[in-house]
Protein backbone atom coordinates (compact mmCIF):
# COMPACT_ATOMS: atom_id res chain seq x y z
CA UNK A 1 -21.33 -43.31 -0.24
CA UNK A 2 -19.82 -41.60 2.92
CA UNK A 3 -21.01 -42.72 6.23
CA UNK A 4 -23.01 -40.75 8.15
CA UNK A 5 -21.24 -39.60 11.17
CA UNK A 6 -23.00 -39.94 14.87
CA UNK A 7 -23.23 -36.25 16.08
CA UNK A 8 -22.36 -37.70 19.38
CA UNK A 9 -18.86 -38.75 17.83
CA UNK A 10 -15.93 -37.30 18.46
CA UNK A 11 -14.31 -34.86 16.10
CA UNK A 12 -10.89 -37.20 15.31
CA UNK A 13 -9.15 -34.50 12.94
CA UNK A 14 -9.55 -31.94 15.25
CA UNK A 15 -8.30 -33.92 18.07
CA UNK A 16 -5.52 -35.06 16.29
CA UNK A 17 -4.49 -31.80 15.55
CA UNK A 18 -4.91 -30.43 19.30
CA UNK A 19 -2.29 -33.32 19.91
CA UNK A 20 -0.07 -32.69 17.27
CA UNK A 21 -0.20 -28.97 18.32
CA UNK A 22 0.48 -29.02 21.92
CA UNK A 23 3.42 -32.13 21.38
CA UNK A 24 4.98 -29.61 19.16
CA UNK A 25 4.08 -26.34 21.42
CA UNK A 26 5.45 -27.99 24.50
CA UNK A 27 9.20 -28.54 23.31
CA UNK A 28 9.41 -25.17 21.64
CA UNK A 29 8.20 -23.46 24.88
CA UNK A 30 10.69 -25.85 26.97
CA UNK A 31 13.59 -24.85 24.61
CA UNK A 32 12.66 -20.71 24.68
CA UNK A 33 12.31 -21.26 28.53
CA UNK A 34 15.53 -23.53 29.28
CA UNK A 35 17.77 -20.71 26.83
CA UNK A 36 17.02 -18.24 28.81
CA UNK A 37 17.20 -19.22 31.98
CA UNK A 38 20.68 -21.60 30.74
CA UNK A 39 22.04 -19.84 28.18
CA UNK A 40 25.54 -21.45 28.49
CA UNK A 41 23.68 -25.09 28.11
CA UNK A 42 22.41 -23.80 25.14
CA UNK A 43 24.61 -21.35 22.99
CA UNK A 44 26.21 -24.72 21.77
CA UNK A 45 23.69 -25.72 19.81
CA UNK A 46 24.16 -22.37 17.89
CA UNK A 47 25.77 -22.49 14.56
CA UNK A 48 29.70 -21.57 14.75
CA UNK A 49 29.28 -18.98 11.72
CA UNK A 50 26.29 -17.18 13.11
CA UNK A 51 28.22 -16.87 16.73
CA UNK A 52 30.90 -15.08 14.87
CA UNK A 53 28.49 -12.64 13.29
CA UNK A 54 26.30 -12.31 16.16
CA UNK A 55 26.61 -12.15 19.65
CA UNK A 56 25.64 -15.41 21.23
CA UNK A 57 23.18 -13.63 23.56
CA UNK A 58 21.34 -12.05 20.58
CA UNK A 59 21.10 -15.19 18.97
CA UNK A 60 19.67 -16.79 21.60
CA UNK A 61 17.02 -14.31 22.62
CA UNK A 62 15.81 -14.19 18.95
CA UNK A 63 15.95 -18.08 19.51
CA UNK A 64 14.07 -18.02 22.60
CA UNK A 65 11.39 -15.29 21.34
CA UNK A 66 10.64 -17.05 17.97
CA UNK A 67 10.33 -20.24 19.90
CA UNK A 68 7.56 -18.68 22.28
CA UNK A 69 5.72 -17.18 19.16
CA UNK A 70 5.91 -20.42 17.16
CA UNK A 71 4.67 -22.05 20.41
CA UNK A 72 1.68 -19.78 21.12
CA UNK A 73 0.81 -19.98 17.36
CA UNK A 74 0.86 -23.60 17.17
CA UNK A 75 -2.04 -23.99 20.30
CA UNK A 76 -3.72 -20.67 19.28
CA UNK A 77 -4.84 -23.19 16.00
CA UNK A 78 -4.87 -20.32 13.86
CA UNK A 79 -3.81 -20.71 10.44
CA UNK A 80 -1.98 -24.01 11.54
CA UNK A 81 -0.61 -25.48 8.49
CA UNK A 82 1.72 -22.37 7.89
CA UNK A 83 2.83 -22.83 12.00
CA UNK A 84 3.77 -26.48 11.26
CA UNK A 85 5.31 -25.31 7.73
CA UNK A 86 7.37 -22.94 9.77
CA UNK A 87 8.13 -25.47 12.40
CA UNK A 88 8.96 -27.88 10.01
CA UNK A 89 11.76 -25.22 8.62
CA UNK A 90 13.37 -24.49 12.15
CA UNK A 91 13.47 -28.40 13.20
CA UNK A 92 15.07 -29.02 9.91
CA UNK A 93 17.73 -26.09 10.26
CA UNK A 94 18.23 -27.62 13.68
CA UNK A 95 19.04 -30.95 12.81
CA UNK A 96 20.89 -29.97 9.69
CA UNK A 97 23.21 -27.99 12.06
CA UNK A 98 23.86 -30.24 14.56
CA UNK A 99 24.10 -33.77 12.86
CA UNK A 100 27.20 -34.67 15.19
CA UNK A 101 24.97 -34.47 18.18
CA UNK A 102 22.86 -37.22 16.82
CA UNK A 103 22.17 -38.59 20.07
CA UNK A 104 20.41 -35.36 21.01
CA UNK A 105 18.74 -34.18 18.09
CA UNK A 106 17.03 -37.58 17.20
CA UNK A 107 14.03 -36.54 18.70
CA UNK A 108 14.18 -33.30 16.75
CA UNK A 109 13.55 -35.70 14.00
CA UNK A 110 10.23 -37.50 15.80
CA UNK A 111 8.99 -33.76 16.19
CA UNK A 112 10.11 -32.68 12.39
CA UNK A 113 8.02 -35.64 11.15
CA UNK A 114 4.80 -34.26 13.85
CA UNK A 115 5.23 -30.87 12.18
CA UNK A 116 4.84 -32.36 8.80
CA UNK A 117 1.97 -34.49 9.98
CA UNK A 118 0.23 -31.60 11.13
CA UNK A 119 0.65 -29.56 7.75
CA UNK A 120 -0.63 -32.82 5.51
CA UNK A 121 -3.66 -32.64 8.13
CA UNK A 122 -4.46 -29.03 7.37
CA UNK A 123 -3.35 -29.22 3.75
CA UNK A 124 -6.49 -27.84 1.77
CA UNK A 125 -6.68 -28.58 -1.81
């Protein structure tokens, strides 16, 4: 038998998703902001075989744009396991493609593993 919940409770799942949300929003905007206003701090992060297809501006306003739109889908809470999917992807690419930078990327990691929370939490069977 399932408790009855106290309509005076607060809603923990949805709470716990507004925090998963906005820690993962946050860094994405950061990242989109800090590229464009630093590109030169950035563009090293950028995979050697995609800087010799594209140019390294390109690369990082695409970067930078999907970044904002990830970020504004995340806290919009629309459809948010397929935003957390879709972070999940782009930390994972990220930390994939800079493994020698360990020392920066490990919190990439702490945020791949929020993403992934966040997607279990709106997984519907």
């Amino acid at each position: 038998m399932k408790p009855k919940k106290n309509p005076g409770s607060p809603d923990y799942p949805h709470l716990v998703s507004f925090v998963l949300r906005v820690a993962l929003a946050v860094p994405f905007l950061y990242a989109a902001i800090a590229a464009t206003l630093q590109p030169e701090a950035w563009v090293g992060f950028m995979p050697y075989f995609l800087r010799n297809i594209f140019s390294e501006s390109l690369l990082l306003g695409v970067h930078s744009l999907m970044n904002v739109v990830l970020a504004l889908w995340l806290l919009s809470g629309w459809k948010t396991m397929y935003a957390a999917i879709l972070s999940a992807l782009g930390l994972l690419a990220i930390i994939v493609v800079n493994l020698g930078a360990l020392d920066i990327i490990f919190r990439d990691i702490g945020l791949l593993l929020a993403a992934i929370s966040l997607a279990l939490l709106h997984f519907k069977k």
